[in-house]
Protein backbone atom coordinates (compact mmCIF):
# COMPACT_ATOMS: atom_id res chain seq x y z
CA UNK A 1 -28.29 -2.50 -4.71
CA UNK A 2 -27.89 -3.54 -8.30
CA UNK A 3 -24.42 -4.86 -9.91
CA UNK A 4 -24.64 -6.46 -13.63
CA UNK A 5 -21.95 -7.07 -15.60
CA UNK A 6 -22.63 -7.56 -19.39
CA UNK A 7 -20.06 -9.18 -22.20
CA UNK A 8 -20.17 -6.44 -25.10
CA UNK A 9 -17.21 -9.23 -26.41
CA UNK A 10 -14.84 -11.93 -25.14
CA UNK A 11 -12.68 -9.91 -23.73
CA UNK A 12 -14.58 -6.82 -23.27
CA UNK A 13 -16.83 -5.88 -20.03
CA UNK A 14 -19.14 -3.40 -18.90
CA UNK A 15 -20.13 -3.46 -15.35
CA UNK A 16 -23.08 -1.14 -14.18
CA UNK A 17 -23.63 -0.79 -10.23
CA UNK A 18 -26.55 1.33 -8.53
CA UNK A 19 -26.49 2.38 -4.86
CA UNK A 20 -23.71 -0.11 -4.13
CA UNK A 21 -23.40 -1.83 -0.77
CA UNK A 22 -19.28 -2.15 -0.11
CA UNK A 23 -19.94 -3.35 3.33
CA UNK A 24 -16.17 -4.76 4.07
CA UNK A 25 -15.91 -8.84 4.49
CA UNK A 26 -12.55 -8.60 5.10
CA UNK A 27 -10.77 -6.34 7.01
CA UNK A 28 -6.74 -4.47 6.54
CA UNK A 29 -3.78 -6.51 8.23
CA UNK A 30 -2.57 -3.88 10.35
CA UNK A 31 0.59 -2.42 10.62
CA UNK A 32 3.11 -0.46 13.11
CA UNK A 33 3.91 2.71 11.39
CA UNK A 34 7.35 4.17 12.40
CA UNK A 35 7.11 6.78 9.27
CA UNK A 36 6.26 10.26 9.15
CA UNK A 37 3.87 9.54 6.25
CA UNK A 38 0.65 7.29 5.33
CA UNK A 39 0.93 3.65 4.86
CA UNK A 40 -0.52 2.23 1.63
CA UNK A 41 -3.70 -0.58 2.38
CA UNK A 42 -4.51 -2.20 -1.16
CA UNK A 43 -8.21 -2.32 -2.11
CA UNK A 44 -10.51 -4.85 -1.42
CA UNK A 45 -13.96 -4.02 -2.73
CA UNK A 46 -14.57 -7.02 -5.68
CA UNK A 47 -16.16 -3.79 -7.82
CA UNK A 48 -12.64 -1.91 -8.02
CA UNK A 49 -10.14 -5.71 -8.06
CA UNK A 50 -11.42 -6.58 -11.28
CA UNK A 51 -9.14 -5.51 -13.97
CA UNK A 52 -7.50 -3.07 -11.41
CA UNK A 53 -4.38 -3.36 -13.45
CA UNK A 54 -5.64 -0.48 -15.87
CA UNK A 55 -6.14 1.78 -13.05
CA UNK A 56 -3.66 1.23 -10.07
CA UNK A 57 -0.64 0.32 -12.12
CA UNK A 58 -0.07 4.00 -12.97
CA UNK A 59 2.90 5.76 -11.17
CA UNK A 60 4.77 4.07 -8.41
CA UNK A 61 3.97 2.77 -4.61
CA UNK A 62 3.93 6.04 -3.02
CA UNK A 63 2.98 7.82 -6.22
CA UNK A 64 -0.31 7.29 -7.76
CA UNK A 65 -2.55 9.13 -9.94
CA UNK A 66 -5.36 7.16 -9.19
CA UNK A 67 -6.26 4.99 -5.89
CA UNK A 68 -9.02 3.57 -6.05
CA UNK A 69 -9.52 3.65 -2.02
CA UNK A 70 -10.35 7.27 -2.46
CA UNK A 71 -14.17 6.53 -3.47
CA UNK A 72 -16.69 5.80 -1.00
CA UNK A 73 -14.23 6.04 1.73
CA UNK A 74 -13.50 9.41 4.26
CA UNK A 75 -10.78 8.25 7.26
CA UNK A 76 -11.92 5.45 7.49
CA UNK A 77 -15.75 6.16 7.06
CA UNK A 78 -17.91 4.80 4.36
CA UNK A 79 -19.13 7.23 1.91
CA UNK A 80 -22.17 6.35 -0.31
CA UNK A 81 -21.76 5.25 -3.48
CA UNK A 82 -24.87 6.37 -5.79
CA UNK A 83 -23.94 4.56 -8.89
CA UNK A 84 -21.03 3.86 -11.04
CA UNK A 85 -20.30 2.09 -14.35
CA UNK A 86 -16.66 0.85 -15.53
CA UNK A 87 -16.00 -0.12 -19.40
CA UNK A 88 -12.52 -2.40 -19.26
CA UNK A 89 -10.81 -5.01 -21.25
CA UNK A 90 -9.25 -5.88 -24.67
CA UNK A 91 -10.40 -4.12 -28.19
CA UNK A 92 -7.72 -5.78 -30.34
CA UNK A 93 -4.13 -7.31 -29.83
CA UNK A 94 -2.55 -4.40 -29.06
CA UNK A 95 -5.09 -1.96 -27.30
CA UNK A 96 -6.04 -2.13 -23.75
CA UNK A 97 -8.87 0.01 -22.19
CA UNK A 98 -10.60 1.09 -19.31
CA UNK A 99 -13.08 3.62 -18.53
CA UNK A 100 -14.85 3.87 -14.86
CA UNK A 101 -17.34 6.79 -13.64
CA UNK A 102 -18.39 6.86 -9.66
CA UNK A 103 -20.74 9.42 -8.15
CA UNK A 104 -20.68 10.01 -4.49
CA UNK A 105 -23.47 11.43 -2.53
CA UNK A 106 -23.32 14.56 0.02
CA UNK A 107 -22.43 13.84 3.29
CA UNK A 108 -23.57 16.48 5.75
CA UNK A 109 -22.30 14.64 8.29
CA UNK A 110 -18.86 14.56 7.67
CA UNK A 111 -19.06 18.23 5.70
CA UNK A 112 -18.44 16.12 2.47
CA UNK A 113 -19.85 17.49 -1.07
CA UNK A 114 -21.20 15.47 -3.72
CA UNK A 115 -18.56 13.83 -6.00
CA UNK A 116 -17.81 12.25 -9.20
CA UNK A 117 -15.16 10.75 -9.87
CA UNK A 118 -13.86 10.01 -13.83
CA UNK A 119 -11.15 7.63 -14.71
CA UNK A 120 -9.78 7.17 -18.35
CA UNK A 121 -6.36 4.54 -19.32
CA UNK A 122 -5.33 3.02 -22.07
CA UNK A 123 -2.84 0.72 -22.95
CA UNK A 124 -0.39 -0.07 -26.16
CA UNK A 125 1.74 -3.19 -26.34
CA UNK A 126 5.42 -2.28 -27.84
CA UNK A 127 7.88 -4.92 -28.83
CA UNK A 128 7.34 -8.13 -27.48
CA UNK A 129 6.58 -7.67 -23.74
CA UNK A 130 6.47 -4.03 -22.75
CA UNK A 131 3.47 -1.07 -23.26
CA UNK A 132 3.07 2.14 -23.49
CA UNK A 133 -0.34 3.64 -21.28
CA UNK A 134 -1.80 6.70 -20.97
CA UNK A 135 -4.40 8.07 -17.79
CA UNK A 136 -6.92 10.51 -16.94
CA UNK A 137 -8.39 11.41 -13.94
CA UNK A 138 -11.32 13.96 -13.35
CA UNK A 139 -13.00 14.34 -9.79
CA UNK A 140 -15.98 17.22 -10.04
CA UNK A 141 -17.61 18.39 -6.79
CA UNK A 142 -21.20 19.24 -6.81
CA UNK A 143 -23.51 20.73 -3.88
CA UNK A 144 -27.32 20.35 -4.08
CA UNK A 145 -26.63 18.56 -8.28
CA UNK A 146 -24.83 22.10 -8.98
CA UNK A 147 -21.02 22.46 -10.16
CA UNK A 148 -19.15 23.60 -7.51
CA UNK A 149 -16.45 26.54 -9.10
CA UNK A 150 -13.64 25.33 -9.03
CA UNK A 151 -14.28 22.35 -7.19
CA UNK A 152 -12.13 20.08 -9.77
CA UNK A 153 -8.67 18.22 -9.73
CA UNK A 154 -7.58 16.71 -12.62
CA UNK A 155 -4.41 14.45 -13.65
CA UNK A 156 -3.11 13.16 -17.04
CA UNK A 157 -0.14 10.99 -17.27
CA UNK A 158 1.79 8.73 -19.63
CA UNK A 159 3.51 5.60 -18.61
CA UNK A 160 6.10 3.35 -20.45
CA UNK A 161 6.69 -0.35 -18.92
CA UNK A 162 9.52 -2.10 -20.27
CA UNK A 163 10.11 -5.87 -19.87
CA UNK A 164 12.81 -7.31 -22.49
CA UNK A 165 12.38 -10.44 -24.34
CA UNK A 166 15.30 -12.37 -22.21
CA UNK A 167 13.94 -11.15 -18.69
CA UNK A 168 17.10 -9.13 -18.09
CA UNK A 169 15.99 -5.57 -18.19
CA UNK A 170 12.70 -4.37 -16.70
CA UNK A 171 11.58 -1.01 -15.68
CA UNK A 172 9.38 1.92 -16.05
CA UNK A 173 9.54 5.93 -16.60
CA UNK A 174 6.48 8.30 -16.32
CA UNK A 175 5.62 11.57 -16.18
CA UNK A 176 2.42 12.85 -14.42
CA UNK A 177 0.96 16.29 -14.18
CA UNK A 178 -1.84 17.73 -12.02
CA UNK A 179 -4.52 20.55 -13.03
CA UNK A 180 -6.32 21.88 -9.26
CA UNK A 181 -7.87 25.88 -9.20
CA UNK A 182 -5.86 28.29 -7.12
CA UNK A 183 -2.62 26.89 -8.83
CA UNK A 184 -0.14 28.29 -11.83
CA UNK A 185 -0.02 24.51 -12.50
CA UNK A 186 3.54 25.33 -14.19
CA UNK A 187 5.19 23.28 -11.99
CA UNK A 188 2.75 21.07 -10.44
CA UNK A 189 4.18 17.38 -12.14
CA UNK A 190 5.54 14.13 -10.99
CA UNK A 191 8.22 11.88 -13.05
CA UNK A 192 10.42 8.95 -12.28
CA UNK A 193 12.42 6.29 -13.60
CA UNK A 194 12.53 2.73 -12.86
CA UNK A 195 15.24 0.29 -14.32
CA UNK A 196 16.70 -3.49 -13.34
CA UNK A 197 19.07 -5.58 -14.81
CA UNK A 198 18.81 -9.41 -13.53
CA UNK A 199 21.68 -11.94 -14.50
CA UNK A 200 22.24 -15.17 -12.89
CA UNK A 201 24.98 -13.31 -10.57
CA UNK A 202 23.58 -9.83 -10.74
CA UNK A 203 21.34 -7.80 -9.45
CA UNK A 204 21.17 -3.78 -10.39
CA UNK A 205 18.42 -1.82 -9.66
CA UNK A 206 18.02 2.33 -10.14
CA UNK A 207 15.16 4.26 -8.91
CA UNK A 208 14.45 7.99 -9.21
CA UNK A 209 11.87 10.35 -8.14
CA UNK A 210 10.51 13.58 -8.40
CA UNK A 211 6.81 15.23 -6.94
CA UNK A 212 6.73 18.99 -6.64
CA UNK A 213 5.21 19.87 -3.80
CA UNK A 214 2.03 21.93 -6.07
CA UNK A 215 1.37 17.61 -7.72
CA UNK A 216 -2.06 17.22 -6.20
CA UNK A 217 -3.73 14.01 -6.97
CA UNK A 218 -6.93 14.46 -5.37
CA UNK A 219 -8.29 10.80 -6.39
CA UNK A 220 -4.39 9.20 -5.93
CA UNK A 221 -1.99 8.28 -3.16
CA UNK A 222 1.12 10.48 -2.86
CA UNK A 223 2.33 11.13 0.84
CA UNK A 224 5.73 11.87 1.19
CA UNK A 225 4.98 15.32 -0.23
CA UNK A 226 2.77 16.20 3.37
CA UNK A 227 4.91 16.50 6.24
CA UNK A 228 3.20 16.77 9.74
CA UNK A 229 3.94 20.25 11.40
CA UNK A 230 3.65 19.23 15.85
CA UNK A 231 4.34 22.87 16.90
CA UNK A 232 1.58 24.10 14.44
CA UNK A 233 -0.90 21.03 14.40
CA UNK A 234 -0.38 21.89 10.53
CA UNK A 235 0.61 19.51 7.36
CA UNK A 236 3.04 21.24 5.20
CA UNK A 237 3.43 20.43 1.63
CA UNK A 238 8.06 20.39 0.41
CA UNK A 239 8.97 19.27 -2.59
CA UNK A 240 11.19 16.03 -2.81
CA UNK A 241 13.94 14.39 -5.29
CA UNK A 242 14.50 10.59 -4.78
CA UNK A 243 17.69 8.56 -5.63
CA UNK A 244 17.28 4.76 -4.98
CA UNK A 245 20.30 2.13 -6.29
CA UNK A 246 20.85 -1.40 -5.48
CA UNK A 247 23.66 -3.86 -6.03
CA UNK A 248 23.54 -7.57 -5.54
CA UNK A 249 25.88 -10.04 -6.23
CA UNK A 250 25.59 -13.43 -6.01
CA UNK A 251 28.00 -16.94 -5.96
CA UNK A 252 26.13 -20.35 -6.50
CA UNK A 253 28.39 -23.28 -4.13
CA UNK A 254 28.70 -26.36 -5.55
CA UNK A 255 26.93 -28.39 -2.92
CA UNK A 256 23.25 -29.65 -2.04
CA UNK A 257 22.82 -27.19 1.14
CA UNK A 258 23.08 -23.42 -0.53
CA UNK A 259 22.11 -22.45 -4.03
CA UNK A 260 23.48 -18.79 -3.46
CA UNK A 261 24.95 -16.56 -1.37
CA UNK A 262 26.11 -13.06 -1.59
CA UNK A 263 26.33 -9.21 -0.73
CA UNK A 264 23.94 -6.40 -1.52
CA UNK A 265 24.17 -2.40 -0.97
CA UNK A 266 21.28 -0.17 -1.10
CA UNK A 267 20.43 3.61 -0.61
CA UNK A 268 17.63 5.45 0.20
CA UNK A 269 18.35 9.06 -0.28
CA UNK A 270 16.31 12.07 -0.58
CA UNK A 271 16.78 15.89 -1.23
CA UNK A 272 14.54 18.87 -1.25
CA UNK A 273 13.86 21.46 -4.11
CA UNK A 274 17.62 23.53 -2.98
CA UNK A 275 18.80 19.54 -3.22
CA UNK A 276 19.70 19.59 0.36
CA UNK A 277 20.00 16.08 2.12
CA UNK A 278 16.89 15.29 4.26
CA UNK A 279 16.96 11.33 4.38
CA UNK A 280 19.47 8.88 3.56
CA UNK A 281 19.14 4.99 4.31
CA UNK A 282 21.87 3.08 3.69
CA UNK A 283 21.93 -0.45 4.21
CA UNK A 284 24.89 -3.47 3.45
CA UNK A 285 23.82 -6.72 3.88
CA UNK A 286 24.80 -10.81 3.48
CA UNK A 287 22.01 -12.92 1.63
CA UNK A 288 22.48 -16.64 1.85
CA UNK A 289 19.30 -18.96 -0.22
CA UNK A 290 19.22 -22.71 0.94
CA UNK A 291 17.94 -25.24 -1.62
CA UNK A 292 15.30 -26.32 0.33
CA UNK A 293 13.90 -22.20 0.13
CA UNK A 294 14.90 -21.24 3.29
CA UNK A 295 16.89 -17.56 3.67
CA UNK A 296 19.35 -16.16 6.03
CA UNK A 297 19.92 -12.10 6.30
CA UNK A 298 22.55 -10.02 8.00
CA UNK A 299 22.04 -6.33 7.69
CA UNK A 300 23.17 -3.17 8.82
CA UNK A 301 21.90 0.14 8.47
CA UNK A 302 22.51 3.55 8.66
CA UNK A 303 19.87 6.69 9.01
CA UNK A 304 20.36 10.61 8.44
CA UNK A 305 16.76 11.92 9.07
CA UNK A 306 16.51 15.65 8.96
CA UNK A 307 13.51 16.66 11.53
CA UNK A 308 12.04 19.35 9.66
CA UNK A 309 8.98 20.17 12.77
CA UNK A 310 9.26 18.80 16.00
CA UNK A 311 7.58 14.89 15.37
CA UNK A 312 6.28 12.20 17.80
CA UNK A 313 8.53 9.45 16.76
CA UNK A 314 6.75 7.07 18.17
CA UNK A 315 3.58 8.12 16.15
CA UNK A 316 1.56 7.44 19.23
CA UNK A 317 0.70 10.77 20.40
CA UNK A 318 2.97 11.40 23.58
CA UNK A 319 6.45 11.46 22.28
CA UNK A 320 7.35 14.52 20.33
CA UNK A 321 11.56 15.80 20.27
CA UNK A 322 12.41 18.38 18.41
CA UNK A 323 13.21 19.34 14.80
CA UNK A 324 17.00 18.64 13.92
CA UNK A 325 19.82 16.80 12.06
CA UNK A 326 19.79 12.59 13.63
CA UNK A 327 22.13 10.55 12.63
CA UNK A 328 21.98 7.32 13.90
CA UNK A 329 22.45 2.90 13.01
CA UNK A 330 21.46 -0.30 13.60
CA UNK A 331 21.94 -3.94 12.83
CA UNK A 332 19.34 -6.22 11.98
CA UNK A 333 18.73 -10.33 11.18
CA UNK A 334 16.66 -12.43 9.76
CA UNK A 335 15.56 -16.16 9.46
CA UNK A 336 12.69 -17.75 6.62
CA UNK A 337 12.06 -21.22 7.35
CA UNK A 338 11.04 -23.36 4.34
CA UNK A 339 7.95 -22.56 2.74
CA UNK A 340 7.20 -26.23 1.34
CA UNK A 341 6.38 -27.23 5.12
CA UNK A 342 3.56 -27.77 6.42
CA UNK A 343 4.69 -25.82 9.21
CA UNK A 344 6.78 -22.69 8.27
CA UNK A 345 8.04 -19.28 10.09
CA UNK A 346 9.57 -16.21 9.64
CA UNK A 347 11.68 -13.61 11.90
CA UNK A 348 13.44 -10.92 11.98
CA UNK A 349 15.13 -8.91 15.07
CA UNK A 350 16.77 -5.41 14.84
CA UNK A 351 18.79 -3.59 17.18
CA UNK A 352 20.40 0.27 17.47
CA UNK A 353 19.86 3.99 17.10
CA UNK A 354 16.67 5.46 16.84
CA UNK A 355 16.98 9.61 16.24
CA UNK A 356 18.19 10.64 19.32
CA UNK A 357 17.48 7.35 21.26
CA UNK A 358 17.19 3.32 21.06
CA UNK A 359 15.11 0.68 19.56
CA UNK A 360 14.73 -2.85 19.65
CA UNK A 361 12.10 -4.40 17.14
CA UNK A 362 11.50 -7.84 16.84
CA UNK A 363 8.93 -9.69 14.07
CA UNK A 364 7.62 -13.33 13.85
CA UNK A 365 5.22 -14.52 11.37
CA UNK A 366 3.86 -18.40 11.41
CA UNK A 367 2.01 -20.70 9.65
CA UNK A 368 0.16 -23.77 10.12
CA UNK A 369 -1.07 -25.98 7.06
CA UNK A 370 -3.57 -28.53 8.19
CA UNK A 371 -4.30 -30.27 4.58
CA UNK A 372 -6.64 -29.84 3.59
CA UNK A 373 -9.31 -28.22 6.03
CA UNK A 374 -7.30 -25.73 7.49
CA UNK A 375 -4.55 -22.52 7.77
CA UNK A 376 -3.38 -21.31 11.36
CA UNK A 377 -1.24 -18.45 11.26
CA UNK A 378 -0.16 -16.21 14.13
CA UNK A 379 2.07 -12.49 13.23
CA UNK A 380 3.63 -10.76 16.17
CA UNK A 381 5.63 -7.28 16.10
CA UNK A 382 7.45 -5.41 18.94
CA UNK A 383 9.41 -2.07 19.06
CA UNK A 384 10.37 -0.86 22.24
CA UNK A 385 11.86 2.80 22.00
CA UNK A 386 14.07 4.00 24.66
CA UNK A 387 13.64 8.71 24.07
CA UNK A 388 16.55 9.90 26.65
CA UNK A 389 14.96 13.68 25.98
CA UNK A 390 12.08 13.88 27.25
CA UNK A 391 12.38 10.63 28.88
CA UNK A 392 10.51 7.66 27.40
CA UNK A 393 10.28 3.97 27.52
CA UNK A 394 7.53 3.60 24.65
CA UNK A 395 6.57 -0.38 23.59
CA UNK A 396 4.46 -1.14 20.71
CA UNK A 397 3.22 -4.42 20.38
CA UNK A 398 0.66 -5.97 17.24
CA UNK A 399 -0.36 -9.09 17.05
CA UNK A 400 -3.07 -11.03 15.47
CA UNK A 401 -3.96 -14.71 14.54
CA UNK A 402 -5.79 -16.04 12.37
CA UNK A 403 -7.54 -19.07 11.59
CA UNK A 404 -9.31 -20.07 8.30
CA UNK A 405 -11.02 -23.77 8.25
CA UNK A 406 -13.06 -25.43 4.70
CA UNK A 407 -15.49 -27.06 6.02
CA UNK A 408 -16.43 -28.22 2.48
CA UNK A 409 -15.31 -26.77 -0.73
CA UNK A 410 -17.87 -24.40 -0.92
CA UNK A 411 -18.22 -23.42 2.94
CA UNK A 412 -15.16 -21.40 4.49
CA UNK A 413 -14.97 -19.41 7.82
CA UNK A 414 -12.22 -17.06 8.99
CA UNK A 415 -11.65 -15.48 12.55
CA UNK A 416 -9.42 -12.66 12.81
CA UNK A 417 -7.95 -11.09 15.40
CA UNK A 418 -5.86 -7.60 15.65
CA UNK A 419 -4.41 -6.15 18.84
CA UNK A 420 -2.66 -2.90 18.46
CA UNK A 421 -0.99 -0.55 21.27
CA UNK A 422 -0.25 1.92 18.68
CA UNK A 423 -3.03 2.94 17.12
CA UNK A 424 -5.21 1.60 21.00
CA UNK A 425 -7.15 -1.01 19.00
CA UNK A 426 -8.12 -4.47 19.52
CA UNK A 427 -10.55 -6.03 16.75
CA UNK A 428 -11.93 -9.07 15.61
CA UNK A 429 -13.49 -9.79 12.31
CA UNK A 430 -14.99 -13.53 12.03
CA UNK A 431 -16.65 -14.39 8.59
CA UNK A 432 -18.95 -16.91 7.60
CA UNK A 433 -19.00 -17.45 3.18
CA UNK A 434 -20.84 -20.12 1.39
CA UNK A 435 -19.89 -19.89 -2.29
CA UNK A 436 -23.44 -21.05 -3.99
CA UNK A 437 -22.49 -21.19 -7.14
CA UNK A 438 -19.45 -19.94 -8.89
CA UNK A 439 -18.93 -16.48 -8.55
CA UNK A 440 -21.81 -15.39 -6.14
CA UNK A 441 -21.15 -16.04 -2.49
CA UNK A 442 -23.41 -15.46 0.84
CA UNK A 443 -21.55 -13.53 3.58
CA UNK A 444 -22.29 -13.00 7.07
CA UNK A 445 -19.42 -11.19 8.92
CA UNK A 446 -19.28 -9.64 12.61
CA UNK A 447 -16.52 -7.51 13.73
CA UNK A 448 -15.97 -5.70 17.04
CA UNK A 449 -13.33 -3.01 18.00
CA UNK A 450 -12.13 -2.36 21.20
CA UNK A 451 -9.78 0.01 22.89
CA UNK A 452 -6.82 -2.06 23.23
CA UNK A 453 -5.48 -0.98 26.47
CA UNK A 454 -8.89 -1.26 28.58
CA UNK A 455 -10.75 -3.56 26.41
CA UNK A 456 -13.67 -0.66 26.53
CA UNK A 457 -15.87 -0.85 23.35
CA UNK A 458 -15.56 0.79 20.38
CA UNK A 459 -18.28 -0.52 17.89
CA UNK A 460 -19.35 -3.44 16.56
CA UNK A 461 -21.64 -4.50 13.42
CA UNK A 462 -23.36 -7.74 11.79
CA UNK A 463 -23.19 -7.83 8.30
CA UNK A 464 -25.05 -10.46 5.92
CA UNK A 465 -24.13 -9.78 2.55
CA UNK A 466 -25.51 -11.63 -0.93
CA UNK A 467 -23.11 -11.60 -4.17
CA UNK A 468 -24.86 -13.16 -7.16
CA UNK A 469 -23.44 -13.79 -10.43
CA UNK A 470 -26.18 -13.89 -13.23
């Protein structure tokens, strides 16, 4: 394993790695997904954080050209990395820049080809606080060190960020466009628009989206365009539109107790390429903000999902209904004690529809500041689903503390734990790190899984890992 980075200026890197080891020292919080679609984990290998910005901060949330997650990893399953080198950083005032190459090696095991994987952005600054940035992705199979025919997907984009001078207007618009063999590639493109305006008493945010279902970003993160076929064990691509306003508006009391209160609308809606409804979320809600940072929330919402396949809805394997119109509500609140404590909390409880059936979900995060040696939190989630056809009672619970003690200021250890029904997964991750000198860091971290509702074993592993900064 070799990683070097070298100054070519002062504010320009190159970083070289050979047969990197990204054995993972700290693991994904985990998550109960109640979606149809992927949920996005950010990255965590030290190689791809630094000056990620060039990269990742292309597109939106649930559409990127480029994720960085999609190197070295295969559900789950660590790929080999033969070597890489990234070029990023600052060539004058105005110009950004980063260049990154990864190859992959062949995987026989998991039928995997040979990969590399090409990365281009650059970055313009306009007016005082907003840019203009361009990307382009390449990935390039190979089989045996030979070009695989049309074994290529490629993506070029531009994005324009706007931030105004005063802080009232931010947003961004993009436009994206794919290049994969087997395609006309006429329609395969991705755009969007992005635009707040803040004042002290408003709030007014517009969203809009657009991925043709033909958009493939091989090396990016774009889910809502794969739709999960039950009857057909299948994943069908649909094209999707996007609409996505929000309205705050806010009084400030004249008293030490609340610095604002006020009511907010939002809606989530979504059509399909005949611009047919297939998902609407509306939700109308009462904000109150305390002085002392604590937050109160009353909500309620409202749901049309359109079941295009029959779908489990519980995601858990065993409770499919079938494909339809639901239409169906609920009311949820929420409590954030203050953050200043040493001691602070947060929770949230929701009750109401659920498609054709009921849900109750209930969520408690809290935290435990013992200055200055140590951090006790504990996260808890429920949602118990009541299905009347076929009849279900389905409860899925996560929780997981987790405890993080300084023993000195250059000697940390964290324990971990994760215990979820949904995915049948209990796992602990405990890590030892002594920082030796700035920037390099010994690690030794062991994590076991187990199947969460027998406690059977899953695997385990012992890693010791060295990071040195030269």
């Amino acid at each position: 394993m070799l990683f070097r980075s070298l100054a070519l200026n002062s504010s320009l890197n190159l970083d070289v790695t050979i047969n990197p080891d990204f054995s993972q020292v700290e693991v994904d919080r985990q998550l109960t997904n109640l979606t149809r679609f992927n949920l996005f984990f950010p990255e965590r290998r030290y190689f791809f954080i630094e000056n990620s910005d060039l990269f990742s901060n292309f597109g939106f949330r649930q559409i990127r050209p480029f994720f960085s997650r999609k190197i070295g990893l295969y559900n789950g399953n660590a790929v080999p990395i033969i070597g890489g080198v990234r070029l990023s950083g600052k060539i004058n005032k105005l110009w950004r820049i980063g260049i990154m190459d990864m190859h992959t090696a062949q995987q026989s095991k998991f039928e995997l080809l040979s990969k590399n994987y090409f990365v281009a952005a650059a970055q313009r600054q306009l007016f005082d606080r907003s840019n203009l940035s361009f990307i382009f992705v390449n990935s390039e199979s190979f089989d045996r060190k030979k070009f695989v025919e049309n074994g290529y997907n490629r993506v070029a984009g531009v994005d324009f960020n706007l931030n105004s001078k005063d802080n009232k207007w931010m947003g961004k618009f993009f436009y994206h466009h794919s290049f994969s063999p087997g395609k006309t590639n006429l329609n395969s493109f991705a755009h969007a628009s992005f635009l707040v305006y803040n004042s002290q008493k408003w709030s007014i945010e517009w969203n809009h989206e657009f991925v043709h279902k033909d958009y493939h970003a091989e090396t990016g993160f774009v889910p809502r365009i794969q739709q999960f076929d039950a009857g057909t064990n299948t994943i069908q691509l649909l094209t999707y539109w996007r609409f996505e306003p929000r309205i705050n508006y806010y009084w400030y009391p004249k008293n030490k107790t609340i610095n604002r209160h006020g009511p907010g609308i939002y809606l989530d809606h979504y059509r399909n390429s005949a611009f047919t409804n297939t998902d609407i979320h509306f939700r109308s809600g009462y904000y109150i903000y305390f002085t002392n940072t604590c937050s109160l929330t009353v909500e309620h919402h409202y749901y049309y999902t359109k079941l295009l396949f029959p779908t489990d809805v519980t995601f858990s394997g065993d409770t499919t209904i079938p494909a339809g119109d639901y239409y169906y509500q609920n009311v949820l609140a929420g409590f954030k004690t203050d953050s200043r404590k040493i001691i602070n909390a947060n929770f949230n409880a929701s009750y109401g529809g659920y498609f054709n059936g009921k849900k109750i979900s209930l969520a408690a995060d809290l935290n435990w500041r013992k200055q200055p040696w140590g951090i006790f939190s504990f996260s808890y989630s429920r949602d118990q689903i009541f299905i009347p056809e076929p009849f279900q009672i389905k409860t899925l619970d996560l929780f997981g503390p987790k405890i993080e003690f300084s023993f000195t200021r250059s000697v940390f250890f964290t324990n971990f734990f994760q215990f979820n029904t949904q995915l049948n997964n209990f796992n602990i991750n405990s890590r030892l790190q002594w920082r030796f000198r700035p920037m390099s860091d010994l690690f030794i971290v062991y994590t076991d899984n187990y199947y969460a509702l027998n406690l059977d074993k899953k695997n385990r592993a012992l890693v010791v890992k060295l990071v040195g900064w030269f």
